[in-house]
Protein backbone atom coordinates (compact mmCIF):
# COMPACT_ATOMS: atom_id res chain seq x y z
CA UNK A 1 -196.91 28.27 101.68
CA UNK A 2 -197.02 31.89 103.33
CA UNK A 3 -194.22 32.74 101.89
CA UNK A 4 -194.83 31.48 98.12
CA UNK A 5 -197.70 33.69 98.39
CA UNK A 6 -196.00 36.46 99.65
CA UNK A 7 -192.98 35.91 96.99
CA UNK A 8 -195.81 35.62 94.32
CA UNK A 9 -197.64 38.95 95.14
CA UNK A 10 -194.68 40.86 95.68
CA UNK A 11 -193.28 39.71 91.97
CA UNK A 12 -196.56 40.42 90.49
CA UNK A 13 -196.60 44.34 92.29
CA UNK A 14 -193.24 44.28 90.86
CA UNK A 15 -194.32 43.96 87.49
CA UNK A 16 -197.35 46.36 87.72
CA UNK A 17 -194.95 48.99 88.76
CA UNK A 18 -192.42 48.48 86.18
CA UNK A 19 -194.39 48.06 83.15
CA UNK A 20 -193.71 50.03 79.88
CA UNK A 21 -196.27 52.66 79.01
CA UNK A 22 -199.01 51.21 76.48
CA UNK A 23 -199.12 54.31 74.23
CA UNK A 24 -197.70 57.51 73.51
CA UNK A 25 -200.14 59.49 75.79
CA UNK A 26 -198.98 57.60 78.82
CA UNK A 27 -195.65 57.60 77.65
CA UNK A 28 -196.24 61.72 77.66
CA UNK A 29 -197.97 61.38 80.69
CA UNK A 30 -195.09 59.77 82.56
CA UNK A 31 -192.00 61.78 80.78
CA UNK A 32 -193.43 65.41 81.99
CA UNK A 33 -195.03 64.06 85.30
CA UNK A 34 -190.76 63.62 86.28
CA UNK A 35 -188.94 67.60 87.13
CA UNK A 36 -185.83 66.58 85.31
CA UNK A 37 -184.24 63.04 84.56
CA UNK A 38 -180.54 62.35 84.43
CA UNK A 39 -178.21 60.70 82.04
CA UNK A 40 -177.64 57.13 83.48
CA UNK A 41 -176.05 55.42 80.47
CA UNK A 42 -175.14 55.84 76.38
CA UNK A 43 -175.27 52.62 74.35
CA UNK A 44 -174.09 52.29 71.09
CA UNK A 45 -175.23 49.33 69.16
CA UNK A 46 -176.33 48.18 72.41
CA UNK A 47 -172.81 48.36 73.51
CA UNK A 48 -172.82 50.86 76.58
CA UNK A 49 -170.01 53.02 75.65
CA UNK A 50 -170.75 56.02 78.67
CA UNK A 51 -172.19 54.48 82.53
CA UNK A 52 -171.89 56.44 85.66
CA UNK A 53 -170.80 59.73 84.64
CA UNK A 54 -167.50 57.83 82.67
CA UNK A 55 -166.96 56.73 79.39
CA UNK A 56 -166.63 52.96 78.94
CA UNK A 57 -163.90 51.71 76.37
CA UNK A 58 -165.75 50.52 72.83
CA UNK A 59 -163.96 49.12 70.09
CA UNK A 60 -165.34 52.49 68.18
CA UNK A 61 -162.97 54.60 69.73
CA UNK A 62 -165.96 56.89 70.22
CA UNK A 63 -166.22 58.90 74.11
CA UNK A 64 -168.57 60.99 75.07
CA UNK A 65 -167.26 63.82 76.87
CA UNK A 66 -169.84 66.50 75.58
CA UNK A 67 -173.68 64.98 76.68
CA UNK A 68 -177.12 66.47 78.38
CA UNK A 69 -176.50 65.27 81.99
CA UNK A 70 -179.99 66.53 82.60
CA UNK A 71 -183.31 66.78 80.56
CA UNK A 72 -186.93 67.51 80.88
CA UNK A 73 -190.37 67.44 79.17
CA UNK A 74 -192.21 70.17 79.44
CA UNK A 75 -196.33 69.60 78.86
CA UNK A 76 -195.89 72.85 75.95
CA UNK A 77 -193.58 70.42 73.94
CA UNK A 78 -190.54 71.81 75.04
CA UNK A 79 -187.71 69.43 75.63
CA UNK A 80 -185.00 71.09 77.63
CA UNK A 81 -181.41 69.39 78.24
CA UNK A 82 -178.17 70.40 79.72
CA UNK A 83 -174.88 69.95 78.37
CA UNK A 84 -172.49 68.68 81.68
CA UNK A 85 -170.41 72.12 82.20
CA UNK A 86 -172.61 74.49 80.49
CA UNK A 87 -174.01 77.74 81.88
CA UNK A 88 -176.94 77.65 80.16
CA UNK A 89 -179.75 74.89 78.74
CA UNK A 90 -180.43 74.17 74.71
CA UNK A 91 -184.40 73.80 73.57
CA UNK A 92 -185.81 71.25 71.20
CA UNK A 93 -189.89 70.29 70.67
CA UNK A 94 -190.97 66.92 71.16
CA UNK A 95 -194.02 65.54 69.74
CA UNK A 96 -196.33 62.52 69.81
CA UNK A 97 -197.77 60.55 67.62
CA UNK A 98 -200.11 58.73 67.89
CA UNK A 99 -200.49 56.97 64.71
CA UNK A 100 -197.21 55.89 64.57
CA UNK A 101 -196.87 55.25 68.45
CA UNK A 102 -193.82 57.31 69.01
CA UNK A 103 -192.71 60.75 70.80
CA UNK A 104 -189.95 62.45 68.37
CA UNK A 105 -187.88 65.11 69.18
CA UNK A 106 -186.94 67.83 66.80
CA UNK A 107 -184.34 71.03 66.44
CA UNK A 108 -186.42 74.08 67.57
CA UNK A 109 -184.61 76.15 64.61
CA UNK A 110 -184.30 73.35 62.21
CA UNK A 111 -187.47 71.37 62.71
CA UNK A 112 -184.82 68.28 62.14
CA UNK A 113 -183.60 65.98 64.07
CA UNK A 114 -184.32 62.33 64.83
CA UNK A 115 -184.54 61.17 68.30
CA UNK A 116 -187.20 58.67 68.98
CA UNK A 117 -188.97 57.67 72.37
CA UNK A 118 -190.69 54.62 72.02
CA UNK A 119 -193.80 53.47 74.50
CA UNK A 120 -192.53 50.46 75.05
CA UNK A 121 -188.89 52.17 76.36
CA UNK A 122 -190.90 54.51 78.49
CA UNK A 123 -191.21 53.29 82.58
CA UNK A 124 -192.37 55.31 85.70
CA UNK A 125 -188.04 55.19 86.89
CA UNK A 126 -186.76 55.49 83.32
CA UNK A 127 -186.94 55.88 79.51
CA UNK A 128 -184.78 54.94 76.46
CA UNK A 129 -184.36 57.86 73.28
CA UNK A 130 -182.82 56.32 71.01
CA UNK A 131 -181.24 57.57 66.94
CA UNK A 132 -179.77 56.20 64.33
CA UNK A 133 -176.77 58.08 62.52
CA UNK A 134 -173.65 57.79 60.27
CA UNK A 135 -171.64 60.17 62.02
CA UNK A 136 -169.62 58.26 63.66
CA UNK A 137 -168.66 55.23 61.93
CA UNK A 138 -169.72 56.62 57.78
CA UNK A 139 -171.19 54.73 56.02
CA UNK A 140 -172.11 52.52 58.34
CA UNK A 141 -176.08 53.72 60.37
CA UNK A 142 -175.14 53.41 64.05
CA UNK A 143 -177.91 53.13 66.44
CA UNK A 144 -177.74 55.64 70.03
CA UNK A 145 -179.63 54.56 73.05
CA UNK A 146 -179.85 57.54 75.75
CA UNK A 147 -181.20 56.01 78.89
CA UNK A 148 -182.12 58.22 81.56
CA UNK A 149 -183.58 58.03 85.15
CA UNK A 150 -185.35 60.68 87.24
CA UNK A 151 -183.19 63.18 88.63
């Protein structure tokens, strides 16, 4: 019985600690409380197609050897990556909103761009960014999931 209970309470602290963020002000809240998060996988169409620091064969032919190994949030709305090999880091705004329950990310320069963090992809080890583009299979929309952990 001790154990059951034990078992029970553990799975249930479990859960309270890995919970998706309700909204996008905890979702802000927990992506610029982290110093920087590294890349931990790329999925395409749910397909992981980069894991570990390697790409992973997809039927796409598509690798990544060009990605942001490292990110951060900054509470000003700057988004800050790092390409792997660069010298030097590339700046994009993210915003939240509310209304629509999402953080987006946008081109400094441009004010374009499309990468979406969703609430419910956003944990206290890890969040999901996710876009949806033609480039790499036209016509066809591809979706990109960026999942990252803290660094």
């Amino acid at each position: 019985m001790t154990s059951r209970l034990f078992s029970f309470l553990f799975l249930l602290l479990f859960m309270a600690c890995h919970r998706p963020a309700d909204n996008v002000q905890e979702a802000q809240t927990r992506l610029t409380s982290v110093p920087k998060w590294e890349i931990q996988e790329i999925l395409m169409d749910e397909a992981p197609i980069f894991k570990d620091g390697k790409s992973v064969p997809h039927i796409s032919g598509v690798e990544f050897d060009t990605y942001m190994d490292w990110v951060r949030f900054l509470p000003d709305g700057t988004f800050e990556g790092h390409f792997k090999g660069a010298t030097d880091t590339k700046k994009f705004q993210w915003e939240a909103y509310t209304k629509q329950n999402v953080i987006a990310l946008r081109d400094t320069s441009t004010k374009t761009g499309g990468w979406n963090i969703y609430p419910r992809n956003v944990y206290e080890d890890g969040f999901e960014m996710e876009t949806r583009s033609s480039v790499y299979d036209p016509p066809r929309v591809t979706k990109l999931t960026l999942k990252f952990k803290p660094l």
